[in-house]
N, C-alpha and C. Protein backbone atom coordinates (compact mmCIF):
# COMPACT_ATOMS: atom_id res chain seq x y z
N UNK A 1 -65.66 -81.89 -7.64
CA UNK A 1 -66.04 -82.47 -8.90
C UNK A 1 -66.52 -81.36 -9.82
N UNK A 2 -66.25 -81.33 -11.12
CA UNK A 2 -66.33 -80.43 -12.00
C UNK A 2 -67.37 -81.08 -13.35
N UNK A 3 -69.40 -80.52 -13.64
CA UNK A 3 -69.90 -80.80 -14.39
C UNK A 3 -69.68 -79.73 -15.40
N UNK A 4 -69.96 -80.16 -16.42
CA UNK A 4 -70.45 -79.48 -17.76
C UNK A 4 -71.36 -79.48 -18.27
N UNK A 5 -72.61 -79.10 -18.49
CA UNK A 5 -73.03 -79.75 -19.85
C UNK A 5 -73.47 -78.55 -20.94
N UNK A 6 -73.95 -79.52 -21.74
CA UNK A 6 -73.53 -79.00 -23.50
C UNK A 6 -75.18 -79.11 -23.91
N UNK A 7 -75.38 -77.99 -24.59
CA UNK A 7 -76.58 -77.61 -25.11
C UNK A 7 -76.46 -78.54 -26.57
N UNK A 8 -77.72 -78.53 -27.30
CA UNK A 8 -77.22 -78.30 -28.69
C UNK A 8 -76.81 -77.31 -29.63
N UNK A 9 -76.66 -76.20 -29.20
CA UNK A 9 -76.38 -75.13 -29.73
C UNK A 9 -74.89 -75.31 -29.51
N UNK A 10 -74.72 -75.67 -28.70
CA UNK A 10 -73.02 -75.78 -28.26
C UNK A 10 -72.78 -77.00 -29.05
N UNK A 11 -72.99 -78.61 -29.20
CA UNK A 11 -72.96 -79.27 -29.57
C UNK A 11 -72.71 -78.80 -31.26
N UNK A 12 -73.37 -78.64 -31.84
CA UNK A 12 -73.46 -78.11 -33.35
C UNK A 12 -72.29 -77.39 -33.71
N UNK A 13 -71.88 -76.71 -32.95
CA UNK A 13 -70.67 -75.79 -32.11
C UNK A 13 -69.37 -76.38 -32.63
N UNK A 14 -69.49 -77.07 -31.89
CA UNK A 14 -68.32 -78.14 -32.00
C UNK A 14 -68.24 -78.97 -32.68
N UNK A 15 -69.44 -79.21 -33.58
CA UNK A 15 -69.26 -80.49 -34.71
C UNK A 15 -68.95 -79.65 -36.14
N UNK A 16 -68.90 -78.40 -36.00
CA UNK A 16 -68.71 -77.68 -37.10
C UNK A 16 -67.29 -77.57 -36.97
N UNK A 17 -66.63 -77.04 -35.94
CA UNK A 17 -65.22 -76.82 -35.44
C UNK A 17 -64.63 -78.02 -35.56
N UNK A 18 -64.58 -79.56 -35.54
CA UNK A 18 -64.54 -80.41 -36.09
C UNK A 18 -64.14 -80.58 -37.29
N UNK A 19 -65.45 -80.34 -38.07
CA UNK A 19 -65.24 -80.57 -39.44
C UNK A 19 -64.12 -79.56 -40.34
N UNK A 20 -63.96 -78.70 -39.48
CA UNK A 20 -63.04 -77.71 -40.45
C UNK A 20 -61.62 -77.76 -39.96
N UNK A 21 -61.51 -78.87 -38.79
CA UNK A 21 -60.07 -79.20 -38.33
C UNK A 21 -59.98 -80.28 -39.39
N UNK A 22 -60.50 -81.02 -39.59
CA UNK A 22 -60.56 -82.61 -40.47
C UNK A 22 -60.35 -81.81 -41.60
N UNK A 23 -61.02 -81.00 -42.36
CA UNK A 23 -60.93 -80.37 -43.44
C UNK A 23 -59.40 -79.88 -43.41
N UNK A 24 -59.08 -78.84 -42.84
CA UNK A 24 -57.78 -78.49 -42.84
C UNK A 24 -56.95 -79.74 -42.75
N UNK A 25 -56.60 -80.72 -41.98
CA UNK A 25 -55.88 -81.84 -42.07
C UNK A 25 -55.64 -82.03 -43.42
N UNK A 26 -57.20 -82.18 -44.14
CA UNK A 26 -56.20 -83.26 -45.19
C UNK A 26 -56.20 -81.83 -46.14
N UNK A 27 -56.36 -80.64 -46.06
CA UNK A 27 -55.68 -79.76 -47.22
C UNK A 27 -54.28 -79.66 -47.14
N UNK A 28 -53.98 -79.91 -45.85
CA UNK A 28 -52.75 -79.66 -45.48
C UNK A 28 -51.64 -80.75 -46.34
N UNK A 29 -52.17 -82.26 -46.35
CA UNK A 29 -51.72 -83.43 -47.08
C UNK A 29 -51.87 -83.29 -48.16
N UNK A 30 -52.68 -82.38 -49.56
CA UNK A 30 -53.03 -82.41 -50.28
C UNK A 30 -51.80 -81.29 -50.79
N UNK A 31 -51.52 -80.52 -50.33
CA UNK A 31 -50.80 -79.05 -50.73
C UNK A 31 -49.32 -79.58 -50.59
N UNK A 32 -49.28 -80.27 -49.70
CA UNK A 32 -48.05 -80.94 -48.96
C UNK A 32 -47.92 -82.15 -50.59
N UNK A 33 -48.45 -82.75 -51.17
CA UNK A 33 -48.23 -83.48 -52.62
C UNK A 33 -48.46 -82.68 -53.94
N UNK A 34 -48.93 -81.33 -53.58
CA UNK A 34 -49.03 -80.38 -54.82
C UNK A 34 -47.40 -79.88 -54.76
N UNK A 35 -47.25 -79.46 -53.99
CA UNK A 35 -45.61 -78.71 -53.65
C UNK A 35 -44.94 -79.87 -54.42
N UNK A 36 -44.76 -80.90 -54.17
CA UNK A 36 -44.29 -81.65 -54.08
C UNK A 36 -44.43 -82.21 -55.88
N UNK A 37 -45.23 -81.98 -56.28
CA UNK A 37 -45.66 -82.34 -57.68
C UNK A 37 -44.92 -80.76 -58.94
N UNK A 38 -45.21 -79.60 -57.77
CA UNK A 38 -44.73 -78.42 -58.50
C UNK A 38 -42.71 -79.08 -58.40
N UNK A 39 -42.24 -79.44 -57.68
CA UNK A 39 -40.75 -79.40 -57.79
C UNK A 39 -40.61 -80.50 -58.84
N UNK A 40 -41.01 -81.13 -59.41
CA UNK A 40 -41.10 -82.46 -60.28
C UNK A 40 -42.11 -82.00 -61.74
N UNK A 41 -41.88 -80.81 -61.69
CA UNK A 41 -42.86 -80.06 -62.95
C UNK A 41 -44.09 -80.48 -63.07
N UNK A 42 -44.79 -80.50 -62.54
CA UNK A 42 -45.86 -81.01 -62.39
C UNK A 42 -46.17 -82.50 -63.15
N UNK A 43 -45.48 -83.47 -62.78
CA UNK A 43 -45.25 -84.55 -63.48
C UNK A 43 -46.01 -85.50 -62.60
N UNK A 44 -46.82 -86.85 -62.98
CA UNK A 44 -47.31 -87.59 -62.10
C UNK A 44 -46.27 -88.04 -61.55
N UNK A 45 -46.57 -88.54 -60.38
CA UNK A 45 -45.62 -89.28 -59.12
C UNK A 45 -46.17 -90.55 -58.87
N UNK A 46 -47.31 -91.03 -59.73
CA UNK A 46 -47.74 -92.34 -58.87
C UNK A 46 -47.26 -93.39 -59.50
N UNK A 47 -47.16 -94.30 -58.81
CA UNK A 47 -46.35 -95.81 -59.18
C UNK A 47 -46.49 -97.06 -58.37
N UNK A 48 -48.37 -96.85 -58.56
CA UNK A 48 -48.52 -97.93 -57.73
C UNK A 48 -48.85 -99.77 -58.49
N UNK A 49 -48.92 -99.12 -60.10
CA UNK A 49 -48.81 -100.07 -60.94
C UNK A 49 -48.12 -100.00 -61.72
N UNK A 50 -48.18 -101.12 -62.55
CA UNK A 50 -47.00 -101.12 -63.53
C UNK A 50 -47.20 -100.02 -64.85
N UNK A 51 -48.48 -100.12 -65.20
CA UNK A 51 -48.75 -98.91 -66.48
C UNK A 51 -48.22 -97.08 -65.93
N UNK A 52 -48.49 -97.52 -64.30
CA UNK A 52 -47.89 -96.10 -63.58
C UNK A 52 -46.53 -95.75 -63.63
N UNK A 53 -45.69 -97.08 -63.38
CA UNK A 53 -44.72 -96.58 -63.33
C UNK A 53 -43.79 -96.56 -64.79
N UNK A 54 -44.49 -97.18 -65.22
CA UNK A 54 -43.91 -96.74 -67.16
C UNK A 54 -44.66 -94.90 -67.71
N UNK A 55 -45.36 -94.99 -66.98
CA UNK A 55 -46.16 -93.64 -67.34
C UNK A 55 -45.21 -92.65 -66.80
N UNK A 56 -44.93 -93.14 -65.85
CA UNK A 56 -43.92 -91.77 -64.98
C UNK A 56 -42.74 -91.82 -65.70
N UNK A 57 -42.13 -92.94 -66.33
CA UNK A 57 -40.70 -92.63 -66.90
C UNK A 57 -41.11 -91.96 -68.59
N UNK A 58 -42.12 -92.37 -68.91
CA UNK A 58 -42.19 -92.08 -70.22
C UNK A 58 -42.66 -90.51 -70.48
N UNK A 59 -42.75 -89.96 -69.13
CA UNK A 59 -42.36 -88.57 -68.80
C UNK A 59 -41.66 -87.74 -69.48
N UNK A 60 -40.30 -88.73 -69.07
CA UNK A 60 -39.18 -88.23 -69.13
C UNK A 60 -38.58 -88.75 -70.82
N UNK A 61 -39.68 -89.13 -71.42
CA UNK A 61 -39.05 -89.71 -72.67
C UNK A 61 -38.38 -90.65 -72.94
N UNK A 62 -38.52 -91.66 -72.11
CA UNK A 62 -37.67 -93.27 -72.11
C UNK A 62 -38.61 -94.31 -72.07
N UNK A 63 -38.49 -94.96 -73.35
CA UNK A 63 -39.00 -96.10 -73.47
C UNK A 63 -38.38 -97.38 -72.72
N UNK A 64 -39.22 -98.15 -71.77
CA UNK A 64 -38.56 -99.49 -71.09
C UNK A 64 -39.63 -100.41 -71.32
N UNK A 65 -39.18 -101.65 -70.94
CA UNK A 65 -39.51 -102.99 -71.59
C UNK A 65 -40.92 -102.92 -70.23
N UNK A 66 -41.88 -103.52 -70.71
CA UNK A 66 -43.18 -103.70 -69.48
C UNK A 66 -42.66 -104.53 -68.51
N UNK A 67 -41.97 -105.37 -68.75
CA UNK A 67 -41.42 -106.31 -67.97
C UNK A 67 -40.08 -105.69 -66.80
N UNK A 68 -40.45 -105.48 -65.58
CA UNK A 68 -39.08 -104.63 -64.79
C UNK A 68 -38.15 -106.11 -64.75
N UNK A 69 -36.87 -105.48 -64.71
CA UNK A 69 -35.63 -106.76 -64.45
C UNK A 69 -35.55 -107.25 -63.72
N UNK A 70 -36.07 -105.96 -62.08
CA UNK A 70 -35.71 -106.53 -61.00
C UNK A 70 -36.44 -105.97 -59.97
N UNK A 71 -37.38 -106.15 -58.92
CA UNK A 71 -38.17 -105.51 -58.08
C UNK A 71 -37.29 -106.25 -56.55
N UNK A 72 -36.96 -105.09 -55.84
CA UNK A 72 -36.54 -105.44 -54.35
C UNK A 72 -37.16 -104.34 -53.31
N UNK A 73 -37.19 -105.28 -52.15
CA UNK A 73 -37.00 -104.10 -50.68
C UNK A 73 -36.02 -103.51 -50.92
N UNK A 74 -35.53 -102.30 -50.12
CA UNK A 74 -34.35 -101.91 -49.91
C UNK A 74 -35.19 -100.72 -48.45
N UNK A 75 -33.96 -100.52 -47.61
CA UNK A 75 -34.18 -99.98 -46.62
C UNK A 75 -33.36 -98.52 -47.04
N UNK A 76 -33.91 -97.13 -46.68
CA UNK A 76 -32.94 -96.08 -47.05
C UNK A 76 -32.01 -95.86 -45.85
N UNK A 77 -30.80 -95.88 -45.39
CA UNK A 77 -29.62 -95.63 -44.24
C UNK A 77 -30.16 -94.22 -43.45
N UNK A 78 -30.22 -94.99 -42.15
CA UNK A 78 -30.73 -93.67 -41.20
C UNK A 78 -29.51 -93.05 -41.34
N UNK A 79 -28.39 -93.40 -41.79
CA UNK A 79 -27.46 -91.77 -41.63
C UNK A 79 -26.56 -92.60 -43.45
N UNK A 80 -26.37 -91.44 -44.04
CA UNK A 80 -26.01 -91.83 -45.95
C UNK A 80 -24.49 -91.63 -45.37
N UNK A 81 -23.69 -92.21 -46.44
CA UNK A 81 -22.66 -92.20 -46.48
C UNK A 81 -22.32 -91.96 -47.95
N UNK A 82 -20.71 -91.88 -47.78
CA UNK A 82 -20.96 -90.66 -49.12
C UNK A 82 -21.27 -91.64 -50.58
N UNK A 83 -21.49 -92.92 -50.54
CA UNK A 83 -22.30 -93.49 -51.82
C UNK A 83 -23.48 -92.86 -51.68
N UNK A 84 -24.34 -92.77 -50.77
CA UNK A 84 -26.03 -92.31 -50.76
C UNK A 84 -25.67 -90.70 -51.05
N UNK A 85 -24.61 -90.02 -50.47
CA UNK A 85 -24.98 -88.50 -50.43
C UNK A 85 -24.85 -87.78 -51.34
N UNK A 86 -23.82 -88.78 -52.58
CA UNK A 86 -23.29 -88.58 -53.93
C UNK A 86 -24.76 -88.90 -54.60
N UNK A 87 -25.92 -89.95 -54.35
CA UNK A 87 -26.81 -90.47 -55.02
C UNK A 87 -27.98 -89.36 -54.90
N UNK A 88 -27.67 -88.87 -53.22
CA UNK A 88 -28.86 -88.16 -53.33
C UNK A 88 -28.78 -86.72 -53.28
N UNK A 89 -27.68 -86.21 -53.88
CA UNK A 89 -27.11 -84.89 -54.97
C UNK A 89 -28.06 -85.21 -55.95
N UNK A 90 -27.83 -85.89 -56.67
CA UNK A 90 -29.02 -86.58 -58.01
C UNK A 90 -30.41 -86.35 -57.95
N UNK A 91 -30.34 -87.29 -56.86
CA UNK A 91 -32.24 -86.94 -56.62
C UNK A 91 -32.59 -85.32 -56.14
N UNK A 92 -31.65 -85.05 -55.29
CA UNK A 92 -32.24 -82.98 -54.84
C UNK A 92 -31.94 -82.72 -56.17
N UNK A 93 -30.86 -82.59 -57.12
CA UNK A 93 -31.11 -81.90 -58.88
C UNK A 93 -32.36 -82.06 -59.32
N UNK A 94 -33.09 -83.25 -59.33
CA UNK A 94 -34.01 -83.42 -59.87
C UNK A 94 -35.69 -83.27 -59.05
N UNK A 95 -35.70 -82.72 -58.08
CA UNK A 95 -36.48 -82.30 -56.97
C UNK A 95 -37.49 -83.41 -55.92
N UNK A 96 -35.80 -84.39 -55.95
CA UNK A 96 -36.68 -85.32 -54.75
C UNK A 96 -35.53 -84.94 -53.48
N UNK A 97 -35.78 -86.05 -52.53
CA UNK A 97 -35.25 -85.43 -51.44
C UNK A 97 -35.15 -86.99 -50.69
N UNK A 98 -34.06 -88.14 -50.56
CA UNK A 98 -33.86 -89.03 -49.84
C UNK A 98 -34.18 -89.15 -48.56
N UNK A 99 -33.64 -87.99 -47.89
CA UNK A 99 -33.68 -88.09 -46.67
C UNK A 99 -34.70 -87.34 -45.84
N UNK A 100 -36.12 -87.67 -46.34
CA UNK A 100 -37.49 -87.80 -45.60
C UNK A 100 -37.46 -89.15 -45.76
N UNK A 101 -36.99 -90.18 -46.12
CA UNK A 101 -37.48 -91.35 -45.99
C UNK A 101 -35.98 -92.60 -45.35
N UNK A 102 -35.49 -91.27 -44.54
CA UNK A 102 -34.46 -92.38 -43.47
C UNK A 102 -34.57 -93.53 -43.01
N UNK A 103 -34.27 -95.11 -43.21
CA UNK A 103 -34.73 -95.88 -42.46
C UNK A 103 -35.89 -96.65 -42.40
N UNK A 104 -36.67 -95.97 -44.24
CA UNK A 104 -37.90 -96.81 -44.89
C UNK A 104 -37.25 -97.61 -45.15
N UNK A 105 -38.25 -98.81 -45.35
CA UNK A 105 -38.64 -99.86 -46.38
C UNK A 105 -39.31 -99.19 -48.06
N UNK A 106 -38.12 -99.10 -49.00
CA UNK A 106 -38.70 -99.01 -49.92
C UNK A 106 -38.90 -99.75 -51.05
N UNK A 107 -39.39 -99.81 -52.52
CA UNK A 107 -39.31 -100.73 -53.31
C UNK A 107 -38.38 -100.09 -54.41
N UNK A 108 -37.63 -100.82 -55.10
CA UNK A 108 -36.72 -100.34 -56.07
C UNK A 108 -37.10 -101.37 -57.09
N UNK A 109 -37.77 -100.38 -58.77
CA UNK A 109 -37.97 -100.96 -59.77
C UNK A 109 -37.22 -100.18 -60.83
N UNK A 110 -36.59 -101.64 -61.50
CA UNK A 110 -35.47 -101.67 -62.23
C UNK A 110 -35.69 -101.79 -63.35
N UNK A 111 -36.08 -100.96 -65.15
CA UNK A 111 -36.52 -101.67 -65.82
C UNK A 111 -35.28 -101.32 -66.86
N UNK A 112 -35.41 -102.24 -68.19
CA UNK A 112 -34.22 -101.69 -69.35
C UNK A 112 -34.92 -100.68 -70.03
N UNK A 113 -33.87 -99.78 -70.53
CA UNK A 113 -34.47 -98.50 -71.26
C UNK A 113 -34.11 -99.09 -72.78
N UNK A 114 -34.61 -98.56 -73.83
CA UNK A 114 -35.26 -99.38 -74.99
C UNK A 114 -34.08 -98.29 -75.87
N UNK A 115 -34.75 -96.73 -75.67
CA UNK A 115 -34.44 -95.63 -76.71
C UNK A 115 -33.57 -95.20 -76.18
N UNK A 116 -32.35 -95.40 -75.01
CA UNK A 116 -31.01 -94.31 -75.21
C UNK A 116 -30.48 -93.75 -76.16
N UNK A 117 -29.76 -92.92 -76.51
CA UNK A 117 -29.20 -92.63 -77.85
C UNK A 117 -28.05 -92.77 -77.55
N UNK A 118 -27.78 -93.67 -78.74
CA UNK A 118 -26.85 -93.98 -78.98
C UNK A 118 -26.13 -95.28 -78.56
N UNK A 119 -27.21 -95.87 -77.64
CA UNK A 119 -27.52 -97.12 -77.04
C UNK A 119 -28.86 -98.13 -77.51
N UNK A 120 -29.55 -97.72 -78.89
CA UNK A 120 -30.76 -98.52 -79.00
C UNK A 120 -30.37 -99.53 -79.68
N UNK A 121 -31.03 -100.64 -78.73
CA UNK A 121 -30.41 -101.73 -79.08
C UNK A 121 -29.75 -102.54 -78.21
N UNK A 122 -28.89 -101.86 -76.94
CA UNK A 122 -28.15 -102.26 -76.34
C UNK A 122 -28.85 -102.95 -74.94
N UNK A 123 -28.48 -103.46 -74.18
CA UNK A 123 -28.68 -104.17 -73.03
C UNK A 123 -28.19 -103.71 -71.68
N UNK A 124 -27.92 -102.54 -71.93
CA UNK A 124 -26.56 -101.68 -71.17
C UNK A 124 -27.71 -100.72 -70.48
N UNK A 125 -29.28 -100.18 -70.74
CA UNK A 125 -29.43 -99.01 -69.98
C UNK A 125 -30.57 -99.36 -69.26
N UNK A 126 -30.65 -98.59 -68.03
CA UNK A 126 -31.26 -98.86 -67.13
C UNK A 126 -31.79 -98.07 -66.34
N UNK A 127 -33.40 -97.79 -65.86
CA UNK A 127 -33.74 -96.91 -65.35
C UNK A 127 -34.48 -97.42 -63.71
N UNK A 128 -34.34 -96.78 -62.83
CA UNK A 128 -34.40 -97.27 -61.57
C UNK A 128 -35.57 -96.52 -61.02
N UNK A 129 -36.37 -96.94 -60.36
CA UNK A 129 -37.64 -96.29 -59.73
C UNK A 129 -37.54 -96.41 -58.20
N UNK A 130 -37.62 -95.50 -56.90
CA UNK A 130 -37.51 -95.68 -55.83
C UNK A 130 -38.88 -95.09 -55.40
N UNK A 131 -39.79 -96.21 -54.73
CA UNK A 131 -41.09 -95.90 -54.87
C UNK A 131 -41.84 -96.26 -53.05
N UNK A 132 -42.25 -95.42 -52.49
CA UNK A 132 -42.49 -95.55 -51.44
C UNK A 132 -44.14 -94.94 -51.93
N UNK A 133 -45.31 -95.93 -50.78
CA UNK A 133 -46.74 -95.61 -50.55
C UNK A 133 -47.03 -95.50 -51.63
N UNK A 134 -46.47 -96.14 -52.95
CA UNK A 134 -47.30 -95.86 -54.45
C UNK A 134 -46.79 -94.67 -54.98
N UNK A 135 -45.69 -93.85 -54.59
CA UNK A 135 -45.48 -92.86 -55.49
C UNK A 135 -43.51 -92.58 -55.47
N UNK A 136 -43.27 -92.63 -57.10
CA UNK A 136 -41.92 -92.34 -56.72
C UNK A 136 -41.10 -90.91 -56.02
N UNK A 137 -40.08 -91.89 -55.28
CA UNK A 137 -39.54 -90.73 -53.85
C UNK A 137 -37.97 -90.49 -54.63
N UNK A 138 -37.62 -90.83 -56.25
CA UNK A 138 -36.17 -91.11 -56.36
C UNK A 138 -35.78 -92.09 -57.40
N UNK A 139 -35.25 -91.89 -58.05
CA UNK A 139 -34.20 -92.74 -59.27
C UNK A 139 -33.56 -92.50 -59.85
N UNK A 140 -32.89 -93.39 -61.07
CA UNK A 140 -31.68 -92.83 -62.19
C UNK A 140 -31.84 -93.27 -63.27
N UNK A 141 -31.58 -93.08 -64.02
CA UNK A 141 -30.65 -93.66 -65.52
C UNK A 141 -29.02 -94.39 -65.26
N UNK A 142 -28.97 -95.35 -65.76
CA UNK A 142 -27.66 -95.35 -65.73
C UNK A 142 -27.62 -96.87 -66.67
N UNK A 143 -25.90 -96.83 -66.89
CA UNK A 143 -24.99 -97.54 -67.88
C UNK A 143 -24.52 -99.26 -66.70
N UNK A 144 -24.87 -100.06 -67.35
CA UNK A 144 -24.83 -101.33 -66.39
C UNK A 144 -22.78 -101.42 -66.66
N UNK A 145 -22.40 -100.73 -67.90
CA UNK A 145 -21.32 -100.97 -68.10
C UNK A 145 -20.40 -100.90 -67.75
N UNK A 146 -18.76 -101.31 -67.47
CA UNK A 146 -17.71 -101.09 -66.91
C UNK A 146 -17.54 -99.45 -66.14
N UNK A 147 -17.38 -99.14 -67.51
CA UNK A 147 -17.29 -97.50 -67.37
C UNK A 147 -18.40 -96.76 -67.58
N UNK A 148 -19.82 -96.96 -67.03
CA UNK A 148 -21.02 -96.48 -67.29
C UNK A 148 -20.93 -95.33 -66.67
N UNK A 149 -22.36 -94.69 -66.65
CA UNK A 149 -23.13 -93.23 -66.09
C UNK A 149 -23.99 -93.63 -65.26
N UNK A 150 -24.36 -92.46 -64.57
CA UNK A 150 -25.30 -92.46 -63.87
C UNK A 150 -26.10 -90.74 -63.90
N UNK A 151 -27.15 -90.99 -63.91
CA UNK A 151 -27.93 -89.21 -63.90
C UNK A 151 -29.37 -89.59 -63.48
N UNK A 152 -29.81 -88.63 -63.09
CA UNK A 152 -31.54 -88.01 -62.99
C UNK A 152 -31.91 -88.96 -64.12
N UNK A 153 -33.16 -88.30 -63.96
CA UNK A 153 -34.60 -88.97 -65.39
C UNK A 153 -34.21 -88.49 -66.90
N UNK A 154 -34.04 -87.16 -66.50
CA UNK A 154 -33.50 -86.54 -67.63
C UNK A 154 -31.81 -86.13 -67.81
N UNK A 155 -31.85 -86.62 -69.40
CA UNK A 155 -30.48 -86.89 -69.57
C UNK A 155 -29.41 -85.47 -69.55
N UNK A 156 -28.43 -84.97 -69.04
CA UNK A 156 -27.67 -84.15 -69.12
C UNK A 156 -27.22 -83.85 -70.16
């Protein structure tokens, strides 16, 4: 049988060594959403409400209606096929990255864009939010129309 025991000097010891593992943890999560904020120009990412997620597009200079068209689940494909790999060309241009989130449950908010050019007025544009844990992971612009577009936040 094998005793130990622990002074308080040792004790203190270890509650300090503790605290600076916990500490490191969450710097680690914190640097890990700064990076992550630097590839997105330092643009907010959160979208856990609705003023958030109009805040995040109006970023990008697009006015949309407060009202989204359409809020769904959607699950992301543990393996993309080339509709997703074509989609998420788009999102790496614009410094997100689909495939950390293989096989989530995410939310997709859909709202109409107001100021396209050359479209104000129209009923035709549409901006998409792909929003996982409150912060967007991904979206587009695009033309609801026959022969529409599709792009990033910002227009080409």
């Amino acid at each position: 049988m094998f005793v130990y025991s622990v002074n308080r000097r040792q004790l203190k010891f270890l509650g300090v060594i503790l605290c600076l593992l916990a500490m490191g943890i969450i710097l680690a999560f914190l640097t890990k959403d700064s990076i992550s904020a630097a590839k997105t120009g330092e643009l907010s990412l959160k979208a856990s409400t609705a003023e958030e997620r109009i805040a995040f597009l109006s970023q990008y200079g697009w006015s949309v209606e407060e009202e989204p068209l359409e809020v769904k689940e959607i699950i992301i494909p543990a393996e993309f096929d080339d509709v997703y790999e074509k989609y998420n060309a788009i999102q790496k241009e614009q410094g997100f990255d689909l495939t950390a989130y293989c096989s989530k449950r995410v939310k997709k908010w859909t709202y109409k864009v107001t100021n396209y050019p050359n479209y104000e007025g129209s009923d035709c544009i549409r901006a998409t939010l792909l929003v996982f844990d409150g912060k967007v992971i991904g979206g587009d612009v695009c033309s609801v129309e026959l022969d529409g577009f599709m792009h990033g936040f910002v227009k080409n």
